[in-house]
N, C-alpha and C. Protein backbone atom coordinates (compact mmCIF):
# COMPACT_ATOMS: atom_id res chain seq x y z
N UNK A 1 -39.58 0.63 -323.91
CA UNK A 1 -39.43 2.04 -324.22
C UNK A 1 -40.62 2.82 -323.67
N UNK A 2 -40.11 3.89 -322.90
CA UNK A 2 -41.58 4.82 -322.45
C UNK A 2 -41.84 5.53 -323.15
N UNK A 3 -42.94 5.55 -322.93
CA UNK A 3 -44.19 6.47 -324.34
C UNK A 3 -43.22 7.93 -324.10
N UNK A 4 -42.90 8.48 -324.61
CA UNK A 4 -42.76 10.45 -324.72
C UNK A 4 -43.74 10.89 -323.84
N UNK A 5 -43.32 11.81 -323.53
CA UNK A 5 -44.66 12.70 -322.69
C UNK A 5 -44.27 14.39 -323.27
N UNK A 6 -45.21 15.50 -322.53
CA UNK A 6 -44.66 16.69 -322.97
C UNK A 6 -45.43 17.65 -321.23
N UNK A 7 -44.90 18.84 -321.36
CA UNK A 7 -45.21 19.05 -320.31
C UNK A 7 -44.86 20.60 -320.67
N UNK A 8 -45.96 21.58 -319.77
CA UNK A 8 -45.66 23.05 -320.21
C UNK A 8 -46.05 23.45 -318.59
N UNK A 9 -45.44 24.36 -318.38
CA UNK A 9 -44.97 24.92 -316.66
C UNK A 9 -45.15 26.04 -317.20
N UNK A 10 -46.10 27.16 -315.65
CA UNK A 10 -47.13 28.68 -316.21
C UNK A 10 -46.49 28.75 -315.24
N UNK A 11 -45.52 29.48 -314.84
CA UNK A 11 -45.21 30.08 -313.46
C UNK A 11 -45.92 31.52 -313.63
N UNK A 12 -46.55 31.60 -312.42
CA UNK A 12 -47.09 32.68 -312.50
C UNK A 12 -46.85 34.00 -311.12
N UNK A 13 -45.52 34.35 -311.57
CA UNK A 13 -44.83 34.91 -310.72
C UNK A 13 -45.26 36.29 -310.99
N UNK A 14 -45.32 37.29 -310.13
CA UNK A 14 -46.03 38.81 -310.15
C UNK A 14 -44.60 39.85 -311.16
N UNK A 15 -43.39 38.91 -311.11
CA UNK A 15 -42.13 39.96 -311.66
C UNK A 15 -42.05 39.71 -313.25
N UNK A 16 -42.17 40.43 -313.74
CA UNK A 16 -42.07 40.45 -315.33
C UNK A 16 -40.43 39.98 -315.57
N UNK A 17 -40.36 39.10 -316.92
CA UNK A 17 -38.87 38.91 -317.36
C UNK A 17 -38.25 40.64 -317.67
N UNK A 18 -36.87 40.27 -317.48
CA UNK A 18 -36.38 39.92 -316.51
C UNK A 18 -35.52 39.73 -315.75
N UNK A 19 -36.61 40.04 -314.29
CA UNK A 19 -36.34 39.91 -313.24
C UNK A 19 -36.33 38.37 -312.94
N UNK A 20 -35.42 37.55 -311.81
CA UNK A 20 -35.42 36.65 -311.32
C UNK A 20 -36.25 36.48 -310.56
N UNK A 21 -36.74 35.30 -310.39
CA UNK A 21 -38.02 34.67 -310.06
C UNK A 21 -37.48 33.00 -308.98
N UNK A 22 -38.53 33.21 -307.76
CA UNK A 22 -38.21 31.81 -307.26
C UNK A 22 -39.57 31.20 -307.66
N UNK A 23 -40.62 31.52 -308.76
CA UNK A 23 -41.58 30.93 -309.03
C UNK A 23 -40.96 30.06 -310.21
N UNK A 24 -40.41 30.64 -310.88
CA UNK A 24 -39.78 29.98 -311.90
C UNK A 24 -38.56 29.51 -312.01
N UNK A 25 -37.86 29.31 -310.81
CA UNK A 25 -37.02 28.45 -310.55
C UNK A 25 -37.53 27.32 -309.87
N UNK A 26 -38.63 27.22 -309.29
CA UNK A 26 -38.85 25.81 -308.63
C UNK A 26 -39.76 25.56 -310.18
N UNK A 27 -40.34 26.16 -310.85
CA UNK A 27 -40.89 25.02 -312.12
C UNK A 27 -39.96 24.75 -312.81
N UNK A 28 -38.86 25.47 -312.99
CA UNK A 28 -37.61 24.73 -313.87
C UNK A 28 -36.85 23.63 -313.28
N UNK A 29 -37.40 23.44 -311.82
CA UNK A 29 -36.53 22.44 -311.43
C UNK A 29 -37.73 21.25 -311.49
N UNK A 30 -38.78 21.51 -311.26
CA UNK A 30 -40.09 20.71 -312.16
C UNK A 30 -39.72 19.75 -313.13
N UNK A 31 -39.77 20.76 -314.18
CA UNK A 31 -38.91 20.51 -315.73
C UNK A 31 -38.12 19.55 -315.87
N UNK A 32 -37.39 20.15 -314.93
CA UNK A 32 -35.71 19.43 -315.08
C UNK A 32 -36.23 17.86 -314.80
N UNK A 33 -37.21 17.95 -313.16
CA UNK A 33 -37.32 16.79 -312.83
C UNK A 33 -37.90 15.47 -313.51
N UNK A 34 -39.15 16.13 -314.40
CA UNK A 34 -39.81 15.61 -315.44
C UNK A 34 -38.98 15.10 -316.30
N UNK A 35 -38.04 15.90 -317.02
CA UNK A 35 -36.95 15.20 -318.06
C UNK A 35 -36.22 13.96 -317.69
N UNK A 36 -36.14 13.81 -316.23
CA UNK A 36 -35.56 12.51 -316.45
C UNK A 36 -36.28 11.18 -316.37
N UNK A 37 -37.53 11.48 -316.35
CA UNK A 37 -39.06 10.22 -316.80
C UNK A 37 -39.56 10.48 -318.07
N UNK A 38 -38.65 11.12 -319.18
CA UNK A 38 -38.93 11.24 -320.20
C UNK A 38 -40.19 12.35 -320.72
N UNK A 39 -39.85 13.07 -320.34
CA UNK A 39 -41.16 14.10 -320.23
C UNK A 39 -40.11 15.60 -321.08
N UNK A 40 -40.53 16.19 -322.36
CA UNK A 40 -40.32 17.27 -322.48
C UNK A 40 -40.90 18.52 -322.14
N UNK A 41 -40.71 19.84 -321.87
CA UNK A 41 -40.95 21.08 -321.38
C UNK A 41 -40.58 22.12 -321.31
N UNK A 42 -41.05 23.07 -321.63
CA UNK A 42 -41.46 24.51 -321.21
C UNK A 42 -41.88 25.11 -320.42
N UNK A 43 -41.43 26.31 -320.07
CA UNK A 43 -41.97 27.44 -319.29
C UNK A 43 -42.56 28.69 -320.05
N UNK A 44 -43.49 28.85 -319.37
CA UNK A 44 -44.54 30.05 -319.86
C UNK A 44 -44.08 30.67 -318.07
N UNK A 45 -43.73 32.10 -318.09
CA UNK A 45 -43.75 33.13 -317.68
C UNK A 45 -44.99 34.19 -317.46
N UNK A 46 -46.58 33.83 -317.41
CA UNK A 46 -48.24 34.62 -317.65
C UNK A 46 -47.44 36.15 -317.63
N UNK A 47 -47.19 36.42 -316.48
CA UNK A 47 -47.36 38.05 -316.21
C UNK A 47 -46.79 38.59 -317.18
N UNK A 48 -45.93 38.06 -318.04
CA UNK A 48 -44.85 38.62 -319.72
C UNK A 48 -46.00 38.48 -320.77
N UNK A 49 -47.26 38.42 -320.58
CA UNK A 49 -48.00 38.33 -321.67
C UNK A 49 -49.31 38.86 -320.95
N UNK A 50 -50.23 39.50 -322.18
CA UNK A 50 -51.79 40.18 -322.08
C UNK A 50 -52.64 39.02 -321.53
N UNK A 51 -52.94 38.72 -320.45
CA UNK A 51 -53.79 37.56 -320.40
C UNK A 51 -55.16 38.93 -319.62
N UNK A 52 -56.32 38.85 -320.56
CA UNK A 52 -57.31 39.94 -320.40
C UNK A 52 -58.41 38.98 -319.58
N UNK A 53 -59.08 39.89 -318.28
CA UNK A 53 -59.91 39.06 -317.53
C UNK A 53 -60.92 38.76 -318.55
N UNK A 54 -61.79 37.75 -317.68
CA UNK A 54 -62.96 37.00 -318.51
C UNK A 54 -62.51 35.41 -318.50
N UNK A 55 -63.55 34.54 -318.67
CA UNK A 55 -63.65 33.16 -318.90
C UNK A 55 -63.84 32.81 -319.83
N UNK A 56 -63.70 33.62 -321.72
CA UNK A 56 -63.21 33.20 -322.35
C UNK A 56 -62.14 32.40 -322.96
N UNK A 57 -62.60 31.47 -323.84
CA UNK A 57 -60.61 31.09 -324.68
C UNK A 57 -60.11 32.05 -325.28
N UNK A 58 -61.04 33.17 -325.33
CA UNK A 58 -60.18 34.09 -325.98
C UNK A 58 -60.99 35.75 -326.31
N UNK A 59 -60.71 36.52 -325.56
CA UNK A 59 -61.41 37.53 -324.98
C UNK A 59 -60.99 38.60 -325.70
N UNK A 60 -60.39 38.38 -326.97
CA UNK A 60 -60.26 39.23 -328.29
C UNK A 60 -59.28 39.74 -327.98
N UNK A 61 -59.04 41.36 -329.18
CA UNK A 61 -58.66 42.44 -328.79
C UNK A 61 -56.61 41.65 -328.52
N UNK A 62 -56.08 42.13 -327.89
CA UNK A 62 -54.69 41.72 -327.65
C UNK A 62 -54.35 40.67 -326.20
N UNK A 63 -55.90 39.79 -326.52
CA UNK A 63 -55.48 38.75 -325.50
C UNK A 63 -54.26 37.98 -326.01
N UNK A 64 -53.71 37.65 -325.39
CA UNK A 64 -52.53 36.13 -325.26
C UNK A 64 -53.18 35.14 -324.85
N UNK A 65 -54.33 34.87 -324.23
CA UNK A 65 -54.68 33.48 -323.59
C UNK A 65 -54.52 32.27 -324.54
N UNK A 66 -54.80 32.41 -325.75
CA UNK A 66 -54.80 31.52 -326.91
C UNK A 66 -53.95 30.71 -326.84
N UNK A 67 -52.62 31.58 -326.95
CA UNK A 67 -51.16 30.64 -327.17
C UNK A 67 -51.20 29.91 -325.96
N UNK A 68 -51.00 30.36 -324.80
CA UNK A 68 -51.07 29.49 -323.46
C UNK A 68 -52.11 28.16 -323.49
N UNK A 69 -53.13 28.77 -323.81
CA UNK A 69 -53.98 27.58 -323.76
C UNK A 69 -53.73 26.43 -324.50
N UNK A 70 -53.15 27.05 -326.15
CA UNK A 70 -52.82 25.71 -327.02
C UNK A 70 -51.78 25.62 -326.50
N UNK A 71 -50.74 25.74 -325.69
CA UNK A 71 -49.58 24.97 -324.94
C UNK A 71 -49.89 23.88 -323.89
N UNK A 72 -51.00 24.07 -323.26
CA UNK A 72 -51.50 23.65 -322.42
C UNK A 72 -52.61 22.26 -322.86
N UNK A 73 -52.88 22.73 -323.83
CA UNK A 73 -54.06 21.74 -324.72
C UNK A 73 -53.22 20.92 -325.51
N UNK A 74 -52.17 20.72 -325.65
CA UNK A 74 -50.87 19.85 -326.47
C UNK A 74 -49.95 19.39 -325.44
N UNK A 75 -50.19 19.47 -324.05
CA UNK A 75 -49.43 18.59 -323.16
C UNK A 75 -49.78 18.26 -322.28
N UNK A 76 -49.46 16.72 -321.99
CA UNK A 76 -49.84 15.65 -321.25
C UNK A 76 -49.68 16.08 -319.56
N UNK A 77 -48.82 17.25 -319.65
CA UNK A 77 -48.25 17.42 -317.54
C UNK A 77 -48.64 19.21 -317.71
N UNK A 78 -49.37 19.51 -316.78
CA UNK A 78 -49.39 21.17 -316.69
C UNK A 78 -48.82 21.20 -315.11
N UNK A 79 -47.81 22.24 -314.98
CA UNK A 79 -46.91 22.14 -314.12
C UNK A 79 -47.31 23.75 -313.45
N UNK A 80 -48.20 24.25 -312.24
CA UNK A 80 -48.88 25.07 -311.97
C UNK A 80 -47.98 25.98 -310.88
N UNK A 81 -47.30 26.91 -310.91
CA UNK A 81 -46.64 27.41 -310.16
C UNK A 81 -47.08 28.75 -309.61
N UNK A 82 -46.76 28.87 -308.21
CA UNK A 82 -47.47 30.39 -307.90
C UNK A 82 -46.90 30.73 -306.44
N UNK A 83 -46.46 32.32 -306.30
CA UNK A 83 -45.74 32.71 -305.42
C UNK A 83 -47.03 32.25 -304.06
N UNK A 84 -46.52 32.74 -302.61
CA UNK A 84 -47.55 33.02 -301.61
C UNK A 84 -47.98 34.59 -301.43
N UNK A 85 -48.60 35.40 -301.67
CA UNK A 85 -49.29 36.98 -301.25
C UNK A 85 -50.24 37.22 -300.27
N UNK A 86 -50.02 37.23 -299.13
CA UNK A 86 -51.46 37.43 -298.06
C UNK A 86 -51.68 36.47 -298.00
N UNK A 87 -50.87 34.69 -297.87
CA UNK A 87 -51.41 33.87 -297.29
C UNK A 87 -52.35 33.04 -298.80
N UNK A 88 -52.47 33.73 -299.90
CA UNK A 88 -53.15 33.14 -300.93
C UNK A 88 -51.99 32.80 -301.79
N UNK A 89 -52.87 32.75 -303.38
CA UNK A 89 -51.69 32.16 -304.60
C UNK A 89 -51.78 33.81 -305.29
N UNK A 90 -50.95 34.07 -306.33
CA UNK A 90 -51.10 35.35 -306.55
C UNK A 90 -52.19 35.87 -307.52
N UNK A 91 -52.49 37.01 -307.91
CA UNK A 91 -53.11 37.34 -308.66
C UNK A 91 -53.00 36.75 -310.49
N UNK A 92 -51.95 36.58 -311.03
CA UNK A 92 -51.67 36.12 -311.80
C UNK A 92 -52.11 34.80 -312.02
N UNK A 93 -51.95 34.18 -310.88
CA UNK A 93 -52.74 32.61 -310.84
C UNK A 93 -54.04 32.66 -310.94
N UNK A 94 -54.67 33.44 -310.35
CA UNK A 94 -56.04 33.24 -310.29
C UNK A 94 -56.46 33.93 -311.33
N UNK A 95 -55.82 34.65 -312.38
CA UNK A 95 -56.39 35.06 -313.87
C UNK A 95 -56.29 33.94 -314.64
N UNK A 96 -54.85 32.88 -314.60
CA UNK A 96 -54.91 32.00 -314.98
C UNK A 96 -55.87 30.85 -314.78
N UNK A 97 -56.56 30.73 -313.78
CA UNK A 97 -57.17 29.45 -313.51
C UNK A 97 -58.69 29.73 -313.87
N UNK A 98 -58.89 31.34 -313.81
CA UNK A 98 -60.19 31.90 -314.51
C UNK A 98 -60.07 31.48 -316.00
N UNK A 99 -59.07 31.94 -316.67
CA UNK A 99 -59.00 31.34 -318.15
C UNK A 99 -58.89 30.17 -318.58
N UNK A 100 -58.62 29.27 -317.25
CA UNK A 100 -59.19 27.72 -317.89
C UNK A 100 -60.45 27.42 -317.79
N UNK A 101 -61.46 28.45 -316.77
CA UNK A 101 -62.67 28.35 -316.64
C UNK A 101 -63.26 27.74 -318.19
N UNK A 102 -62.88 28.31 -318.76
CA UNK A 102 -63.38 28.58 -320.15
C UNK A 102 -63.33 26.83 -320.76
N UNK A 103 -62.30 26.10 -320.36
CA UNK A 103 -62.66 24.49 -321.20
C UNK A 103 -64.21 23.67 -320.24
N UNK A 104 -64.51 23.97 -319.47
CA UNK A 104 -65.69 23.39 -319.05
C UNK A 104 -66.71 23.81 -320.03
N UNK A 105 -66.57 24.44 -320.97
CA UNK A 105 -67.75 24.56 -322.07
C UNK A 105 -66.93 23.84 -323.70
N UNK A 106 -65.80 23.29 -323.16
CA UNK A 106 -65.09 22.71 -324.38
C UNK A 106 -64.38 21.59 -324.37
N UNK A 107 -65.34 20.73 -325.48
CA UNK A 107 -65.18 19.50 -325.50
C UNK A 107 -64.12 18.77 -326.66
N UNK A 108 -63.89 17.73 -326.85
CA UNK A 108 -62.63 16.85 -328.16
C UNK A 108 -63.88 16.25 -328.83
N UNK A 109 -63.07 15.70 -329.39
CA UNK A 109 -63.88 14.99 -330.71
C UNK A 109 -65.00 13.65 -330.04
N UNK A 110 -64.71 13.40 -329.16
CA UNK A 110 -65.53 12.26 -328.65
C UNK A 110 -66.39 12.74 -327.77
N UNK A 111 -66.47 14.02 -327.29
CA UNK A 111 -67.32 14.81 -326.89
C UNK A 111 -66.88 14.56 -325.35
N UNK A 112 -65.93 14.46 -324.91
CA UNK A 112 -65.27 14.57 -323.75
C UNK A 112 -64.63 16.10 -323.15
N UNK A 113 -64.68 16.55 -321.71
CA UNK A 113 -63.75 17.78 -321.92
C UNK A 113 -62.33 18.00 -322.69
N UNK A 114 -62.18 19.02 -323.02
CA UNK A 114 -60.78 19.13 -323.59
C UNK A 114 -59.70 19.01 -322.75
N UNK A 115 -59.51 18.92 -321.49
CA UNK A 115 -58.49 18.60 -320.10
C UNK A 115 -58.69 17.53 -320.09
N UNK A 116 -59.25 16.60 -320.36
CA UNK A 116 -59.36 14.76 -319.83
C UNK A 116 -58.45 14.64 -320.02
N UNK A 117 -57.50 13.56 -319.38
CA UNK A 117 -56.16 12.32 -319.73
C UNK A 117 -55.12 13.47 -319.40
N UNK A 118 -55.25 14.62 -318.99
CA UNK A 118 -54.39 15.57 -318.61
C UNK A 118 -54.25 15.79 -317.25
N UNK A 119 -52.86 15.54 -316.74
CA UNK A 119 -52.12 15.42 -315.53
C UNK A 119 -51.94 17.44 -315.21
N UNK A 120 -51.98 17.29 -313.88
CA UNK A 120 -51.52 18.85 -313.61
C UNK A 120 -50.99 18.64 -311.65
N UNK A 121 -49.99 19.27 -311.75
CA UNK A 121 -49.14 19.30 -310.28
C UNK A 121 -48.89 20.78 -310.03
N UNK A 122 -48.62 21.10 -308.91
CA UNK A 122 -48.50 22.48 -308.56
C UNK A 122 -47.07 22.85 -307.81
N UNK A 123 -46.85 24.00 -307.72
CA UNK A 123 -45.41 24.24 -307.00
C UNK A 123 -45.77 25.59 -306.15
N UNK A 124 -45.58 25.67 -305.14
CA UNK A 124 -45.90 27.16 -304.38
C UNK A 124 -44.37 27.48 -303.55
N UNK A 125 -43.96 28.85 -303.76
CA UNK A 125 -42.84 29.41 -302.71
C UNK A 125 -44.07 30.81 -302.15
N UNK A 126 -43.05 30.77 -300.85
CA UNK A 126 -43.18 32.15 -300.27
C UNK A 126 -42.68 32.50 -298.82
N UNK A 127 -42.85 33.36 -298.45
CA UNK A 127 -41.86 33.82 -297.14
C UNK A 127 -43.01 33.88 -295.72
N UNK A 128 -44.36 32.72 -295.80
CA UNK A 128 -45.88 32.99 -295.50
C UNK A 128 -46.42 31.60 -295.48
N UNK A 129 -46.86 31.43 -294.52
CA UNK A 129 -47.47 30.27 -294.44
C UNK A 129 -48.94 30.02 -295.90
N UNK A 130 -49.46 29.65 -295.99
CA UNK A 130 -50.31 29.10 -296.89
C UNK A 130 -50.06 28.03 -298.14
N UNK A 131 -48.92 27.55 -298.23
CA UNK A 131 -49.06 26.48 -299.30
C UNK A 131 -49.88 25.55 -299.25
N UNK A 132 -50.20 24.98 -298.29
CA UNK A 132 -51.31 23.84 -297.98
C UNK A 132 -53.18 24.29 -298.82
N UNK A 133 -53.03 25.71 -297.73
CA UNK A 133 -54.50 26.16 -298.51
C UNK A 133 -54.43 26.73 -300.45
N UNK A 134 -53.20 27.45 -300.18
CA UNK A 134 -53.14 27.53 -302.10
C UNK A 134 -53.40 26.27 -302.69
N UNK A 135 -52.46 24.99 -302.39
CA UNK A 135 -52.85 23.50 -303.43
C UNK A 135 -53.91 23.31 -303.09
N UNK A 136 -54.82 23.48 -301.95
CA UNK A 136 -56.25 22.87 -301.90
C UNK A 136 -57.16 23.74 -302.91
N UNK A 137 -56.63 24.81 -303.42
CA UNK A 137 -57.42 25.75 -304.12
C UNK A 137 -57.30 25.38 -305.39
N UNK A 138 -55.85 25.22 -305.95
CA UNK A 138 -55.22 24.87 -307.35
C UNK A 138 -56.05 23.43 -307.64
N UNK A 139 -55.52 22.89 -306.99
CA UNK A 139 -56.04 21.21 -307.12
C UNK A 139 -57.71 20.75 -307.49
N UNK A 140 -58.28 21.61 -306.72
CA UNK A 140 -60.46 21.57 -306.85
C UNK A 140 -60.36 22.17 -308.22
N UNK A 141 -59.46 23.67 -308.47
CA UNK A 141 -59.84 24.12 -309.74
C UNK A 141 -59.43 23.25 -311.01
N UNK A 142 -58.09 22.67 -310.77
CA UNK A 142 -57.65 22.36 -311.56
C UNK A 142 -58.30 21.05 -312.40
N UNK A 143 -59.13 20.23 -311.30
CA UNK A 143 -59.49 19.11 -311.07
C UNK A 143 -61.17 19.52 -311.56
N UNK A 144 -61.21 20.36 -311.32
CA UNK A 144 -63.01 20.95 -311.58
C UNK A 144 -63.05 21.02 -313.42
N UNK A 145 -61.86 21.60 -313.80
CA UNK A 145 -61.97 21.82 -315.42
C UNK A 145 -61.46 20.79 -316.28
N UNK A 146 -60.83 19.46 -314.79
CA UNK A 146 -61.03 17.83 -316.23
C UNK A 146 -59.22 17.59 -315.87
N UNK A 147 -58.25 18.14 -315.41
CA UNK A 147 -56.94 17.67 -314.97
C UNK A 147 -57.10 16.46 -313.76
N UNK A 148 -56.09 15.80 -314.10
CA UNK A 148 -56.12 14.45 -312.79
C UNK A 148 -55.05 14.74 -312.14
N UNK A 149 -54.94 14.99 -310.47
CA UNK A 149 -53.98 14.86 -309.75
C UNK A 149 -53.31 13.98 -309.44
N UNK A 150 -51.95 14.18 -309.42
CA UNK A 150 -51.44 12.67 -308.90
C UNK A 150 -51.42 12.50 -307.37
N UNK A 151 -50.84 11.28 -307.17
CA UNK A 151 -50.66 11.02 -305.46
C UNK A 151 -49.22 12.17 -305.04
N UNK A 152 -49.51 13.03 -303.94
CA UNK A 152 -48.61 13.99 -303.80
C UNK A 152 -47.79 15.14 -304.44
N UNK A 153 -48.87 15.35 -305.54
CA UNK A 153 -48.51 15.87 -306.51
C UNK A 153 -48.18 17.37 -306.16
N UNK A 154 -47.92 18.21 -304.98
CA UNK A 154 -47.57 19.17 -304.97
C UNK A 154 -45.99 19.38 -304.01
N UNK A 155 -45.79 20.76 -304.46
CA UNK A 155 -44.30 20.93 -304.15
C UNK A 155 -44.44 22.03 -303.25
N UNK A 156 -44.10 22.10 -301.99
CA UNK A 156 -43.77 23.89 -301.64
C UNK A 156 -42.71 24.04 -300.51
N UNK A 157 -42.62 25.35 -300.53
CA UNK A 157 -41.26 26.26 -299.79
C UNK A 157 -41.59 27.38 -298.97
N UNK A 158 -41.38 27.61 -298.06
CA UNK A 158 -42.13 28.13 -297.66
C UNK A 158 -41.01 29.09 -296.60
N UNK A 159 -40.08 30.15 -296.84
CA UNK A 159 -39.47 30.64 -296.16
C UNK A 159 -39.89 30.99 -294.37
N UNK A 160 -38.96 31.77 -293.79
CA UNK A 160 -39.49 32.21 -292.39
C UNK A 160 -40.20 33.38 -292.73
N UNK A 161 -41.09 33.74 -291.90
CA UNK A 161 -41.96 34.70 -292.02
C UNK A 161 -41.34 36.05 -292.21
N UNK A 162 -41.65 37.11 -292.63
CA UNK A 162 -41.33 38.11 -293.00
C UNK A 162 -39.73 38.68 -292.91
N UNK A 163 -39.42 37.50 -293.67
CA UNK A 163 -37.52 37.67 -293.92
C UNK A 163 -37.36 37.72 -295.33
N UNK A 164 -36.48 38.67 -296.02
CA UNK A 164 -36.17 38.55 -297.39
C UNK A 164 -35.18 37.27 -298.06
N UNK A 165 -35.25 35.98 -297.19
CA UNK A 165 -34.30 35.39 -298.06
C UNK A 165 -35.75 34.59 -299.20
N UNK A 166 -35.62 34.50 -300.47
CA UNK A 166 -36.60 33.42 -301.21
C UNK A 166 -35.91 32.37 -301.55
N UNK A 167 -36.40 31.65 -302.28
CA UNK A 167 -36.26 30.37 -302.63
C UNK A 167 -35.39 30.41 -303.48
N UNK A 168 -35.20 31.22 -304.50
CA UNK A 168 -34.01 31.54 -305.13
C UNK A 168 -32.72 31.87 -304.80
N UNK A 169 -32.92 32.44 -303.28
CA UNK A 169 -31.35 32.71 -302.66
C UNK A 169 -30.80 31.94 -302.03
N UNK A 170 -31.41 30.95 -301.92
CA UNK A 170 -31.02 29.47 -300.93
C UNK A 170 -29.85 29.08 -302.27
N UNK A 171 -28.70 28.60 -300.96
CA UNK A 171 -27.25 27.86 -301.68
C UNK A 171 -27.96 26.84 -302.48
N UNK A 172 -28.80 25.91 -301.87
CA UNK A 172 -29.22 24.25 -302.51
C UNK A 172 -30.12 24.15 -301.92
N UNK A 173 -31.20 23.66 -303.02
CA UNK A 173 -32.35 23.09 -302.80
C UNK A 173 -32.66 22.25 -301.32
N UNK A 174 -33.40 22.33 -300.66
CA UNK A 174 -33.69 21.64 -299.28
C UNK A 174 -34.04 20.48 -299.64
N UNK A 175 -33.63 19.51 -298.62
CA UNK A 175 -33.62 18.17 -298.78
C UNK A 175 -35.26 17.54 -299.04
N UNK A 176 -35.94 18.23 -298.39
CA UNK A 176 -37.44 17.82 -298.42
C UNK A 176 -38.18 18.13 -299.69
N UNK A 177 -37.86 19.51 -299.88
CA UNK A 177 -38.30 19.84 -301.29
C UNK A 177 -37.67 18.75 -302.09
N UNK A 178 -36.10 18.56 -302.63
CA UNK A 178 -36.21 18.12 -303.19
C UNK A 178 -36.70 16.32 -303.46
N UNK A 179 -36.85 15.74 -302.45
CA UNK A 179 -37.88 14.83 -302.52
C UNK A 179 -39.12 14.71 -302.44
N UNK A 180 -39.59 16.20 -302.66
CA UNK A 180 -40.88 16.34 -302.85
C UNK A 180 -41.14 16.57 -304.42
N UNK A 181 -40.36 17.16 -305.01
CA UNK A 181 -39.96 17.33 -306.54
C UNK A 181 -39.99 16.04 -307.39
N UNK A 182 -38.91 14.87 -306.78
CA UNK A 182 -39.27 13.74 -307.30
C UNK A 182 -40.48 13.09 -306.88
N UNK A 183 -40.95 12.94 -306.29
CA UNK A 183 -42.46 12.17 -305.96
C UNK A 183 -43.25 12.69 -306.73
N UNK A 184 -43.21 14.15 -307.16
CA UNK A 184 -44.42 14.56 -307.63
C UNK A 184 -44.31 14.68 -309.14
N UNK A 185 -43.13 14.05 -309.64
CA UNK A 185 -43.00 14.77 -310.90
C UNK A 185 -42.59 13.14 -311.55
N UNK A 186 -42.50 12.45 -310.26
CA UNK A 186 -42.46 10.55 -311.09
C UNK A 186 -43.81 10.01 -311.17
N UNK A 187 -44.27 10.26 -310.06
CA UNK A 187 -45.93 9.93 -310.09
C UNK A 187 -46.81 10.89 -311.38
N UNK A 188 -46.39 12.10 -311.25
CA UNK A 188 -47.14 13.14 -312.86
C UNK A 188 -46.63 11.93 -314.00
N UNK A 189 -45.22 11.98 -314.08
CA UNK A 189 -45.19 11.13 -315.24
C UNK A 189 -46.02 9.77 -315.61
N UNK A 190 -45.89 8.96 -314.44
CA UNK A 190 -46.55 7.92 -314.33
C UNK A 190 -48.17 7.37 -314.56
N UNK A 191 -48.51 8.68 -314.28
CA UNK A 191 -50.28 8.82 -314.41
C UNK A 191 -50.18 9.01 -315.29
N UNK A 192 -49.48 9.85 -316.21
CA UNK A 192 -49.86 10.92 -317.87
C UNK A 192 -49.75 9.37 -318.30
N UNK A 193 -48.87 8.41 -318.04
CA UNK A 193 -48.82 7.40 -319.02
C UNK A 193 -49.91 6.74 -318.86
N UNK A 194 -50.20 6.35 -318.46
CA UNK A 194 -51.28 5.41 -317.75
C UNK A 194 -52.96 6.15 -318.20
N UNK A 195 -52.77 7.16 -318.46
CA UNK A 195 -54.20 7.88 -318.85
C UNK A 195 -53.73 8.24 -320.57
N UNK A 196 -52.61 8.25 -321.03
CA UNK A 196 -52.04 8.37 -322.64
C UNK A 196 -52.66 7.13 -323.32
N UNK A 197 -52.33 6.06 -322.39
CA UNK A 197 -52.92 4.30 -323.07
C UNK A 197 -54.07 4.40 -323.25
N UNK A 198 -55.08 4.79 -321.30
CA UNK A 198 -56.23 4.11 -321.43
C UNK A 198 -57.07 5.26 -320.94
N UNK A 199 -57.65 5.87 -322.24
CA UNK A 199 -58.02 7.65 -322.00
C UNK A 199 -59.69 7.61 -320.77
N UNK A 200 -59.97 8.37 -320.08
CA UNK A 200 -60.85 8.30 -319.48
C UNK A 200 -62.32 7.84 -320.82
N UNK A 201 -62.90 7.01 -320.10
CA UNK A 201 -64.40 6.81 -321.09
C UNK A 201 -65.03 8.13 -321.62
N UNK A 202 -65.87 8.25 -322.74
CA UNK A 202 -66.91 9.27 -323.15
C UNK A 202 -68.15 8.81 -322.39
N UNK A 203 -68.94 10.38 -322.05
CA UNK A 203 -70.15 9.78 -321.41
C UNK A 203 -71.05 9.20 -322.48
């Protein structure tokens, strides 16, 4: 029997619910993919909530970062999604990855970071070359505040250049993506287990 896992997906798409989203259709297909290695999940939608700048956990006043974070701090897979804008990840992402700034000053009970034994994979669409340089960005940060990457752990799409079809208007998923979906979301599972057993050491 495989251990349970849990898993929470931040698409961090610039369109408020809602509007349809190909950020949050490739993490639901994440999701989906995760569920069948036994992995449960959610989607968090950032831009539908107050996430207030700063590298606090919690920057008062009518922040939201809190809830996100304890979604994020209660599951084993963080599933990192983000459109392409100018060749980068969007603004929304990079508020998000500022507000994880904030666990490098926060530790668990064994005095370890609070991200240890925590898996994180990424998903990028856009109509723009840059997915390669966005995961090299996601991945250092993600990896800087205590998440473990897996082997191939990212997903992307990457339309023709300045054409309106997205990732959402495609009939069916592309063949590559979607074997990029499973690799990255059997191997996420696979690590979360494997770091669930045998948790990284305390210094």
């Amino acid at each position: 029997m495989k251990t349970p896992l849990t898993a929470v997906a931040v698409s961090c798409t610039l369109k408020p619910s809602p509007t349809s989203s190909s950020s949050d259709l490739l993490a639901t297909q994440l999701l989906d993919a995760l569920a069948d290695h036994g992995v449960t999940g959610d989607l968090v939608r950032a831009v539908d909530l107050s996430l207030r700048p700063g590298v606090e956990k919690d920057m008062g006043g009518d922040d939201e970062w809190p809830q996100i974070r304890r979604r994020v701090l209660d599951a084993d897979i963080l599933v990192f999604v983000t459109p392409t804008w100018m060749g980068q990840h969007s603004s929304v992402a990079q508020r998000v990855l500022e507000r994880l700034d904030a666990e490098l000053g926060e530790t668990d009970a064994r005095g370890r970071p609070t991200l240890f034994d925590k898996v994180a994979i990424a998903g990028i669409v856009g109509n723009e070359d840059g997915a390669h340089h966005i995961a090299a960005i996601l991945f250092q940060s993600l990896n800087d505040v205590g998440f473990t990457i897996p082997a191939q752990g990212s997903v992307y799409w990457n339309g023709e250049a300045m054409h309106t079809t997205d990732y959402k208007d495609l009939d069916e998923t592309p063949e590559k993506v979607e074997s990029a979906i499973g690799t990255a979301t059997r191997n996420a599972a696979h690590l979360a287990r494997l770091l669930k057993g045998q948790e990284y050491p305390a210094g």
